[in-house]
Protein backbone atom coordinates (compact mmCIF):
# COMPACT_ATOMS: atom_id res chain seq x y z
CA UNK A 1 0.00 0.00 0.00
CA UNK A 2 0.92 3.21 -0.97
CA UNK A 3 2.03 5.52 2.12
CA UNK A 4 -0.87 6.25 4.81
CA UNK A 5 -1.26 9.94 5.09
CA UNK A 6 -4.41 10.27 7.37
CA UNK A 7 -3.12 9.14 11.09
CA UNK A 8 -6.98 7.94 11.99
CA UNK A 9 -6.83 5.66 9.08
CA UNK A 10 -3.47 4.34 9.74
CA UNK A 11 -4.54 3.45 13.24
CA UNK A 12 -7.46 1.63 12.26
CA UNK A 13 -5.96 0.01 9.36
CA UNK A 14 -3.64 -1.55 12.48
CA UNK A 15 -6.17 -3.15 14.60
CA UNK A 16 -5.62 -0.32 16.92
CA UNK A 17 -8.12 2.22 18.42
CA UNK A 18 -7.73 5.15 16.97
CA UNK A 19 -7.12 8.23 19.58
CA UNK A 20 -8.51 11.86 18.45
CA UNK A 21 -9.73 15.10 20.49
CA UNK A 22 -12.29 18.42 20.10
CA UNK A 23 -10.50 21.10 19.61
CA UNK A 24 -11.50 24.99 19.18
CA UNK A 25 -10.39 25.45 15.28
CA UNK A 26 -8.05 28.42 16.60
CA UNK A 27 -3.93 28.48 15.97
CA UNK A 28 -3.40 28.21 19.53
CA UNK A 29 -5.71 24.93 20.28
CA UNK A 30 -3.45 23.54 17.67
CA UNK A 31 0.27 24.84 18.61
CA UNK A 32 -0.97 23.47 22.19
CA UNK A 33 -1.61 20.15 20.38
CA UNK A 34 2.25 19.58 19.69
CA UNK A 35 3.77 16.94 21.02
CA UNK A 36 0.89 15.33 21.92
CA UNK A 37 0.27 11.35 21.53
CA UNK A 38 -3.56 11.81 19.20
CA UNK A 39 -4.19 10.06 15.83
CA UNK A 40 -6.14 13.59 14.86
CA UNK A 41 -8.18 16.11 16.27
CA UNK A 42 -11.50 17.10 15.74
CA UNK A 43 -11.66 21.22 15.19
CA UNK A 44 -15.20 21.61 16.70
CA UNK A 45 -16.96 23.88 14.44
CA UNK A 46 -21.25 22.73 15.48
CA UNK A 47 -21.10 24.63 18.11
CA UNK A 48 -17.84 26.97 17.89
CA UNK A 49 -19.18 29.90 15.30
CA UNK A 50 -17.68 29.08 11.92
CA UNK A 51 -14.90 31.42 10.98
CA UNK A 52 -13.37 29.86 7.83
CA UNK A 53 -9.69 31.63 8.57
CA UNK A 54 -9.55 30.14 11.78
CA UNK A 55 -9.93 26.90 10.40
CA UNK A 56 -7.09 27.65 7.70
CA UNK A 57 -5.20 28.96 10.25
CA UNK A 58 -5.30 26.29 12.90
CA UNK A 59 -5.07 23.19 10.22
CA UNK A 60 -1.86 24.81 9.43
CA UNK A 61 -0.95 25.47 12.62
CA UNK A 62 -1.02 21.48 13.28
CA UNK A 63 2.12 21.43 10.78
CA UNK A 64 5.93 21.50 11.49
CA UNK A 65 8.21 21.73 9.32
CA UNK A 66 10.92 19.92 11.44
CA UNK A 67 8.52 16.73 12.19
CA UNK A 68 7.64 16.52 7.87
CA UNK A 69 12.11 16.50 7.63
CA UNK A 70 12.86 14.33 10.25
CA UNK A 71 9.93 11.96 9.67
CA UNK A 72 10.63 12.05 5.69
CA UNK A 73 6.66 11.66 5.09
CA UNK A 74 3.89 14.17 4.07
CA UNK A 75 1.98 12.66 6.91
CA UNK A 76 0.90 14.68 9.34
CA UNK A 77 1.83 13.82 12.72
CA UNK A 78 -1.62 15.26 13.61
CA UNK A 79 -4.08 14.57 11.33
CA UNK A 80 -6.98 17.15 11.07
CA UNK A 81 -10.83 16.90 11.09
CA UNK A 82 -13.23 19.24 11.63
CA UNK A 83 -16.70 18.85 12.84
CA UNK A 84 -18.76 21.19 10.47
CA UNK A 85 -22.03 23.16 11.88
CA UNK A 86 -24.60 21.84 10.34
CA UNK A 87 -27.04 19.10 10.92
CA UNK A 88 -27.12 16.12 9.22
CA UNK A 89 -30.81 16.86 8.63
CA UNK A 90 -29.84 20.18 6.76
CA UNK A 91 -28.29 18.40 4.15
CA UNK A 92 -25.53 21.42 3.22
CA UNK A 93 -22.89 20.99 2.05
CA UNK A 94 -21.38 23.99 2.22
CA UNK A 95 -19.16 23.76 4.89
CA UNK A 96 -17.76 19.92 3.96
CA UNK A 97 -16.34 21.55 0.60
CA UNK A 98 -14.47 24.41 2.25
CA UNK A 99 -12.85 22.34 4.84
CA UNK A 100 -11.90 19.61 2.56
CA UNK A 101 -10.91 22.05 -0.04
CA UNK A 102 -8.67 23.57 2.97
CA UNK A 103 -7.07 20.89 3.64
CA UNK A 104 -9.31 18.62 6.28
CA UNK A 105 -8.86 14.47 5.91
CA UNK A 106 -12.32 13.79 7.02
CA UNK A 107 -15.22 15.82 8.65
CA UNK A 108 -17.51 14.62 11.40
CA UNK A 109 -21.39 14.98 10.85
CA UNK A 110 -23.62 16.07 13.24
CA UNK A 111 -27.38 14.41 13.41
CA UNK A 112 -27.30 11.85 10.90
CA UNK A 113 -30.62 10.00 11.46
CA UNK A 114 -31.83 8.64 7.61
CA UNK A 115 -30.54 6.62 4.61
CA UNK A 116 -30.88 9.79 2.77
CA UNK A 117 -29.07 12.29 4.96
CA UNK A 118 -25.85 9.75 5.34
CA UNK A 119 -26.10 9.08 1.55
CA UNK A 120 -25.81 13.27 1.49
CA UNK A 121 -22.52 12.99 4.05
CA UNK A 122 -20.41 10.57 1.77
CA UNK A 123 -21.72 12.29 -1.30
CA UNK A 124 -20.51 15.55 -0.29
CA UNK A 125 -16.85 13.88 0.26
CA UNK A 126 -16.54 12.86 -2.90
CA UNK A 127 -15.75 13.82 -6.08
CA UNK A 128 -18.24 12.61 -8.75
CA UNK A 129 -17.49 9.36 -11.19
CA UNK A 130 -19.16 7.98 -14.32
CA UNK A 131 -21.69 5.67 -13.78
CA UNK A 132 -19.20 2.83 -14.69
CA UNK A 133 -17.11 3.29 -12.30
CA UNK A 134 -16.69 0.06 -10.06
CA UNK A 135 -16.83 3.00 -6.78
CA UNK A 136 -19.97 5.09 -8.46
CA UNK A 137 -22.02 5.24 -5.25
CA UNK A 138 -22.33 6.96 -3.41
CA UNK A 139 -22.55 9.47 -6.34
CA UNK A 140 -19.89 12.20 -5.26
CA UNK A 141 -21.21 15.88 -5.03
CA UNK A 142 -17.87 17.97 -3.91
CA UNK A 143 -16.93 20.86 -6.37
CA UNK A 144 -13.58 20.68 -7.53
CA UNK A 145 -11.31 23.39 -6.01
CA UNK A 146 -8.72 21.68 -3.89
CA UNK A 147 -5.77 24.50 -4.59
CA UNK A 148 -5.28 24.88 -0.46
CA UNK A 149 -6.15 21.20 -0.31
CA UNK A 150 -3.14 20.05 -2.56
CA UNK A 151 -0.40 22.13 -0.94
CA UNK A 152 -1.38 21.21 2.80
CA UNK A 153 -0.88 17.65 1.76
CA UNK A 154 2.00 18.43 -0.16
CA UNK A 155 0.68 16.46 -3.54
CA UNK A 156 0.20 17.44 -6.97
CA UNK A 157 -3.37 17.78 -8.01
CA UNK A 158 -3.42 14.31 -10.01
CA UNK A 159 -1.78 12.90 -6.99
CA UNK A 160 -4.78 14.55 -4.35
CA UNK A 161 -7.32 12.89 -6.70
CA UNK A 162 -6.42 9.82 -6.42
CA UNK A 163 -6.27 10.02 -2.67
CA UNK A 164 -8.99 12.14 -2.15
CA UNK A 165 -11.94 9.62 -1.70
CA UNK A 166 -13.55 8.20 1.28
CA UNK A 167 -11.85 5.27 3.36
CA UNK A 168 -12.78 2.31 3.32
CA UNK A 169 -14.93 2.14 0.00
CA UNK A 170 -11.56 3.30 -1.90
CA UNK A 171 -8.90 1.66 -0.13
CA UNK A 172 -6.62 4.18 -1.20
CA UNK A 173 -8.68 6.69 0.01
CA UNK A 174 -7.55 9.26 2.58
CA UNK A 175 -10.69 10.54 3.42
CA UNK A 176 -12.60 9.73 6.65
CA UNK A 177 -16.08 10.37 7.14
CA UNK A 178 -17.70 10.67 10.48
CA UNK A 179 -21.39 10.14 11.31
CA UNK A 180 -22.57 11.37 14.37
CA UNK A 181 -25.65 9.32 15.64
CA UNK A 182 -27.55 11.57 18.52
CA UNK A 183 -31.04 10.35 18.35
CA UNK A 184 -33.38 7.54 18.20
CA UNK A 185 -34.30 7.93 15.02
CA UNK A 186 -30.78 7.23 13.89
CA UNK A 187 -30.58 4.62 16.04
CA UNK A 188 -33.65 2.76 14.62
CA UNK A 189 -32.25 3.25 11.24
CA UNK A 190 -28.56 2.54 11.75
CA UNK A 191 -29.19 -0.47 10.37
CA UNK A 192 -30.36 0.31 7.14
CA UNK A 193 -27.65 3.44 7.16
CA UNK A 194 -24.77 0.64 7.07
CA UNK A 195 -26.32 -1.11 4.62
CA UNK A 196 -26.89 1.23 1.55
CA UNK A 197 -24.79 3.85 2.30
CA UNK A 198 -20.76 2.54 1.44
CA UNK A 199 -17.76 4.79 2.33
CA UNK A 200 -18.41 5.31 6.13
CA UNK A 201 -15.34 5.46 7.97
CA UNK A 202 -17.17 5.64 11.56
CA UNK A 203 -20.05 6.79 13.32
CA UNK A 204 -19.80 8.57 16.83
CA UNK A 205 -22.40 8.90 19.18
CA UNK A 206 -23.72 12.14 20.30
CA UNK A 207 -24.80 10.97 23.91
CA UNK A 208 -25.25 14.58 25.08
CA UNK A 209 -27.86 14.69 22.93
CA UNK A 210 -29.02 11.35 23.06
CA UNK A 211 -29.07 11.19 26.37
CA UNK A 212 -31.31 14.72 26.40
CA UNK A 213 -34.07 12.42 24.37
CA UNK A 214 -34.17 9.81 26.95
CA UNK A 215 -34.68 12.02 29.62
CA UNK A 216 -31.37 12.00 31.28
CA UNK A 217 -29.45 14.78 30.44
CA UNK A 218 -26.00 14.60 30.09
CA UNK A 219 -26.12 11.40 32.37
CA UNK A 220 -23.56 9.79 31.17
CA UNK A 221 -23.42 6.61 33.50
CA UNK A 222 -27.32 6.11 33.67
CA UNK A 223 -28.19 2.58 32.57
CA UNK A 224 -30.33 3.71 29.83
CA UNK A 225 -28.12 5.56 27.94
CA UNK A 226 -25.35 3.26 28.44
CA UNK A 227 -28.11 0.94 26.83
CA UNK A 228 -28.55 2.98 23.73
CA UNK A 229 -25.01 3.41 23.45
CA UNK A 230 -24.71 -0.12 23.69
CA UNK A 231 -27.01 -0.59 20.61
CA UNK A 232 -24.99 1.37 18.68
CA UNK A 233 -22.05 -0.27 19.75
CA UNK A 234 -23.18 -3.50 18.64
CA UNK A 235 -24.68 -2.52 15.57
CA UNK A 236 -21.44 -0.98 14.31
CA UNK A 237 -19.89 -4.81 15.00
CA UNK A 238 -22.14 -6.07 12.96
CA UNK A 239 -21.16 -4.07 10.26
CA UNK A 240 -17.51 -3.91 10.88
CA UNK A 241 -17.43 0.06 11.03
CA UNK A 242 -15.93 1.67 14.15
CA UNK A 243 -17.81 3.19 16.77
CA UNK A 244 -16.63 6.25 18.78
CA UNK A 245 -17.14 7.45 22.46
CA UNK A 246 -17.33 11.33 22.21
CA UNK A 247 -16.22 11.88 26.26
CA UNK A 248 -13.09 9.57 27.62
CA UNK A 249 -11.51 10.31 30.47
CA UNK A 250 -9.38 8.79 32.96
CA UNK A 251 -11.98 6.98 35.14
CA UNK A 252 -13.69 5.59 31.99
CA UNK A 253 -11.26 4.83 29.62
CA UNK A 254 -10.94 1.23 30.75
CA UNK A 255 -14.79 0.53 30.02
CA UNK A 256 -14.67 2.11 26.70
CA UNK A 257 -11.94 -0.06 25.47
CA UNK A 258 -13.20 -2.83 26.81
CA UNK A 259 -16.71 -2.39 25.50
CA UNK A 260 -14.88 -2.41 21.85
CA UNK A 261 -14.63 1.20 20.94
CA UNK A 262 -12.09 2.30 18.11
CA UNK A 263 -12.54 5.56 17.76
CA UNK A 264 -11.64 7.60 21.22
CA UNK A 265 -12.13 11.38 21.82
CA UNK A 266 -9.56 11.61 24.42
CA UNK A 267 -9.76 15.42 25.72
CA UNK A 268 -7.22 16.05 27.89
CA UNK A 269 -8.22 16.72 31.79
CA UNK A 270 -7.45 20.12 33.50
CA UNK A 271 -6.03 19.62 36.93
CA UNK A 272 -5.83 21.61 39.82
CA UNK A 273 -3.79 19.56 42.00
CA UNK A 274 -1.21 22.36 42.45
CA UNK A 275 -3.70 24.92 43.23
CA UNK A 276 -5.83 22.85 45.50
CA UNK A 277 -2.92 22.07 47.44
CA UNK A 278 -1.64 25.37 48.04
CA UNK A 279 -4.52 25.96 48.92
CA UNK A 280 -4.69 23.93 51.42
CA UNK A 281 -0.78 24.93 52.66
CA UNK A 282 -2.16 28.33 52.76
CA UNK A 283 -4.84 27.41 55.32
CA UNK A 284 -7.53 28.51 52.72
């Protein structure tokens, strides 16, 4: 196989979990990134207002020119997503084409809950193909402008092409798309997603949102949305696509792998050990 640019791929491709964040898409979030141990992050752009420069800026930002020499690979030691702000139900987009055409390797959808609207997520990562083409479908939708695209990966445009499809459907692909499932709906026809819509790379599960549906919000423990997530989790092993837990941290991060996640949103954890102990030196 040709060399793996996208880190999250590369991990997977492994048999091993692959390890990402959220970010804020700024230039500092990612120079604070550096040296870190993640697969990718995920610039969080759903909730964060969408400011297209940022975005440019802080996918750049994730580069150094020192780790491309000494590595001697166009591979980014941290490979970029970004989470764009629309719904999956909106069907746009918009904001897919402008951060692939930035530079992105994948881009995580919010609220993917139909056939149709998952069909619309790999579409929109694409570029389109004749209808003999042995990958036609899921037809591809994306407008060709990749200029910003081909020099963050360091390719030619003939060479971007041919690397610029969705993973796994093109094995060559470089390209990872994200579902996020968040609702019951989605959950009821997860099934059905899997098995017409090709080229998903993962789904991840939106459990603050899911678990606002069931009634327990932001409850991330509570038996019943453990439950859901549990469907989801077992749904994805049926189909052999990777599943991702949206909140790991230190106390949970045994269950998760255990329970046979592969895709892990690792934030890191702020501590205020220092502080509370002086604190506590200081008799306050």
């Amino acid at each position: 196989m040709a060399q793996r640019l996208n880190g999250v791929i590369r991990a997977l491709e492994s048999g091993k979990p692959a390890f990402t964040c959220f970010s804020p898409p700024t230039p500092d979030a990612a120079l604070a990134l550096h040296g870190s141990k993640y697969d990718g992050v995920v610039f969080e752009c759903e909730h964060n207002v969408w400011d297209g420069m940022n975005v440019r800026h802080a996918l750049q930002y994730t580069l150094n020119r020192a780790e491309i020499v000494k590595g001697g690979t166009l591979a980014p030691a941290l490979t970029p997503i970004v989470r764009i702000p629309p719904n999956g139900a909106e069907m746009n987009q918009t904001y897919a084409k402008q951060a692939l055409d930035m530079g992105a390797y994948g881009i995580v959808w919010p609220h993917v809950s139909t056939v149709e609207q998952a069909y619309n997520a790999v579409s929109a990562c694409r570029y389109p193909t004749m209808k003999d083409h042995p990958l036609h479908e899921p037809f591809g939708q994306r407008g060709d402008g990749p200029h910003g695209a081909v020099r963050f990966w360091g390719l030619s445009q003939q060479e971007y092409y041919k690397k610029a499809d969705v993973w796994p459907l093109n094995p060559e692909g470089e390209i990872f798309v994200i579902l996020m499932i968040e609702d019951l709906e989605g959950i009821q026809n997860l099934r059905d997603i899997f098995k017409n819509v090709p080229g998903i790379g993962a789904v991840l599960i939106g459990e603050g949102d899911l678990s606002q549906e069931l009634g327990y919000p932001r409850q991330y423990e509570h038996p019943v949305v453990l439950d859901h997530m549990r469907q989801i989790r077992e749904i994805g092993k049926e189909f052999n696509i990777p599943v991702g837990h949206p909140h790991v941290v230190s106390s949970n991060v045994e269950r998760v792998l255990e329970e046979g996640y592969r895709f892990l949103m690792a934030a890191p954890e702020r501590s205020y050990n220092a502080l509370n102990k002086g604190l506590g030196l200081a008799g306050r």
